[in-house]
Protein backbone atom coordinates (compact mmCIF):
# COMPACT_ATOMS: atom_id res chain seq x y z
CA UNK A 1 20.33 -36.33 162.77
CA UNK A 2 23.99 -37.64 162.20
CA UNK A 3 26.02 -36.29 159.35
CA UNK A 4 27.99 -39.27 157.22
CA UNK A 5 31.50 -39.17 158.05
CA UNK A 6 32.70 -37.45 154.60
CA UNK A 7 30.21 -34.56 155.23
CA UNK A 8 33.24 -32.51 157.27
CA UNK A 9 35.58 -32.95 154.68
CA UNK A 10 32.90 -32.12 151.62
CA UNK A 11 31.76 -28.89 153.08
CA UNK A 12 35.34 -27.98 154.05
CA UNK A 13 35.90 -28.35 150.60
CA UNK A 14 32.79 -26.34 149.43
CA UNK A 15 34.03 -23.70 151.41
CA UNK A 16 37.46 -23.51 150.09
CA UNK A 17 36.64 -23.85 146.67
CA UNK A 18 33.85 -20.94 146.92
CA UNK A 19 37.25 -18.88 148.61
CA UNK A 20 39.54 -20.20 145.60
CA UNK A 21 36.70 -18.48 142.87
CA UNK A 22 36.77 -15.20 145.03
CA UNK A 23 40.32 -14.96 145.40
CA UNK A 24 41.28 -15.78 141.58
CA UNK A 25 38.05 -13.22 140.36
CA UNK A 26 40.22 -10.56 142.39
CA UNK A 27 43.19 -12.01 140.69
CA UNK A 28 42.40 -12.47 137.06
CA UNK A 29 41.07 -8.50 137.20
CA UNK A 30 44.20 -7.51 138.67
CA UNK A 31 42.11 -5.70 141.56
CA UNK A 32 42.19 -5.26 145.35
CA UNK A 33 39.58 -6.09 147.41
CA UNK A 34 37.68 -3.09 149.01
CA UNK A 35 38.07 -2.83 152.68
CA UNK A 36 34.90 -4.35 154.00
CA UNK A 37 35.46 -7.41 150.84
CA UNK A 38 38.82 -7.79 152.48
CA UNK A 39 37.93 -7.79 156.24
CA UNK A 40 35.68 -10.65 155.62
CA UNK A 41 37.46 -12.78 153.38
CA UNK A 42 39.92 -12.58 156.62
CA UNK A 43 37.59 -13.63 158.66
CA UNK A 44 35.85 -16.34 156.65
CA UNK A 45 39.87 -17.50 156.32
CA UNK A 46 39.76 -18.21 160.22
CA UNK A 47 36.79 -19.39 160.54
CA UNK A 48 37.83 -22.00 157.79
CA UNK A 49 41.08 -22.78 159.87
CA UNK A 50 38.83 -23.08 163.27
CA UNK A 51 36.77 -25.48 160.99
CA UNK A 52 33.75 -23.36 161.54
CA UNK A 53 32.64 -23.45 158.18
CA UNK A 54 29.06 -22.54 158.35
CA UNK A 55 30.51 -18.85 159.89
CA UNK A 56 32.82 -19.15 156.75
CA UNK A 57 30.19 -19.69 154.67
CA UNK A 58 28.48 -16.68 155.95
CA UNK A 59 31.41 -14.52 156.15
CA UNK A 60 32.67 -15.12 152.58
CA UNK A 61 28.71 -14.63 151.76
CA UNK A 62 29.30 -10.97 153.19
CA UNK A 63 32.71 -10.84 151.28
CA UNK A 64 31.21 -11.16 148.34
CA UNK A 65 28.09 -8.84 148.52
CA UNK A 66 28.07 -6.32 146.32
CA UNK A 67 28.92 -2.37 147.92
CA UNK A 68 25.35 -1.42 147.41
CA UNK A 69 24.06 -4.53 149.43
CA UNK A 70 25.66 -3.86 152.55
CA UNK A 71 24.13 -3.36 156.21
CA UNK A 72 25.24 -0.45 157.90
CA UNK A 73 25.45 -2.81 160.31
CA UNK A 74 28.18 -5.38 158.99
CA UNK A 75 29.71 -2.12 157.28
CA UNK A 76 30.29 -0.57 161.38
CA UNK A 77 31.58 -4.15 162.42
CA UNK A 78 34.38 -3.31 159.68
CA UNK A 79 38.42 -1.93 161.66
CA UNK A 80 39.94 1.03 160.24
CA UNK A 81 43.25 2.48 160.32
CA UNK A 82 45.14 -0.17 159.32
CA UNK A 83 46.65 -1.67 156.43
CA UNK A 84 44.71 -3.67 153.84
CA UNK A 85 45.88 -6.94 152.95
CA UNK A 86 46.60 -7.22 149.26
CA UNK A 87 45.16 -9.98 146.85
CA UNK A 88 48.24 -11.59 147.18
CA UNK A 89 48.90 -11.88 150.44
CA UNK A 90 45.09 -12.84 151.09
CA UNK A 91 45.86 -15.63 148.33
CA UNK A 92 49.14 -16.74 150.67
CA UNK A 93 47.26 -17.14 153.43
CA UNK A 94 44.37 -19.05 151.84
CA UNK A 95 47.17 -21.38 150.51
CA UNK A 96 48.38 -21.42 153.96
CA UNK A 97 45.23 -22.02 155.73
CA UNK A 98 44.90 -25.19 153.40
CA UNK A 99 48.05 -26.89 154.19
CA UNK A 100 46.96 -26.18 157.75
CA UNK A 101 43.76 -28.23 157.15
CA UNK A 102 45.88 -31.32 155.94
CA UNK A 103 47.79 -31.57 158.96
């Protein structure tokens, strides 16, 4: 089956607007996201600038799952010992990552 040539460009979109809502949530409670929220926002920020959007999809899926949700699994997958990003600079690079995606 062959996608229509806008399909790219609508579910890049769809991704980066479902990223824009969990960024500004974060934002408009003046919170940080926990360390496993955080981790895969990252992630589901390179997959969006690799244009691998369906493992953004499912890595902003895991972003967003609530603390009581979580595998042990994707929990183990998640680094420690280093320094979490705040909601701001996870909002730079978002905005980044966009202007990337124009280029």
């Amino acid at each position: 089956m062959t996608l229509p040539p806008n399909a790219h460009t609508a579910t890049r979109r769809h991704l980066e607007e479902r990223v824009e809502v969990f960024i500004a949530g974060y934002e408009a409670r003046g919170q940080q996201p926990d360390p496993f929220a955080g981790e895969y926002l990252v992630r589901a920020l390179a997959s969006l600038k690799a244009g691998d959007y369906a493992a953004g999809e499912a890595r902003l899926r895991l972003a967003e799952m609530p603390a009581e949700r979580r595998s042990p699994q994707d929990i183990a997958k998640v680094p420690t010992g280093y320094a979490l990003l705040s909601t701001a600079e996870l909002r730079r690079s978002f905005e980044r990552t966009k202007l990337g995606q124009l280029r």
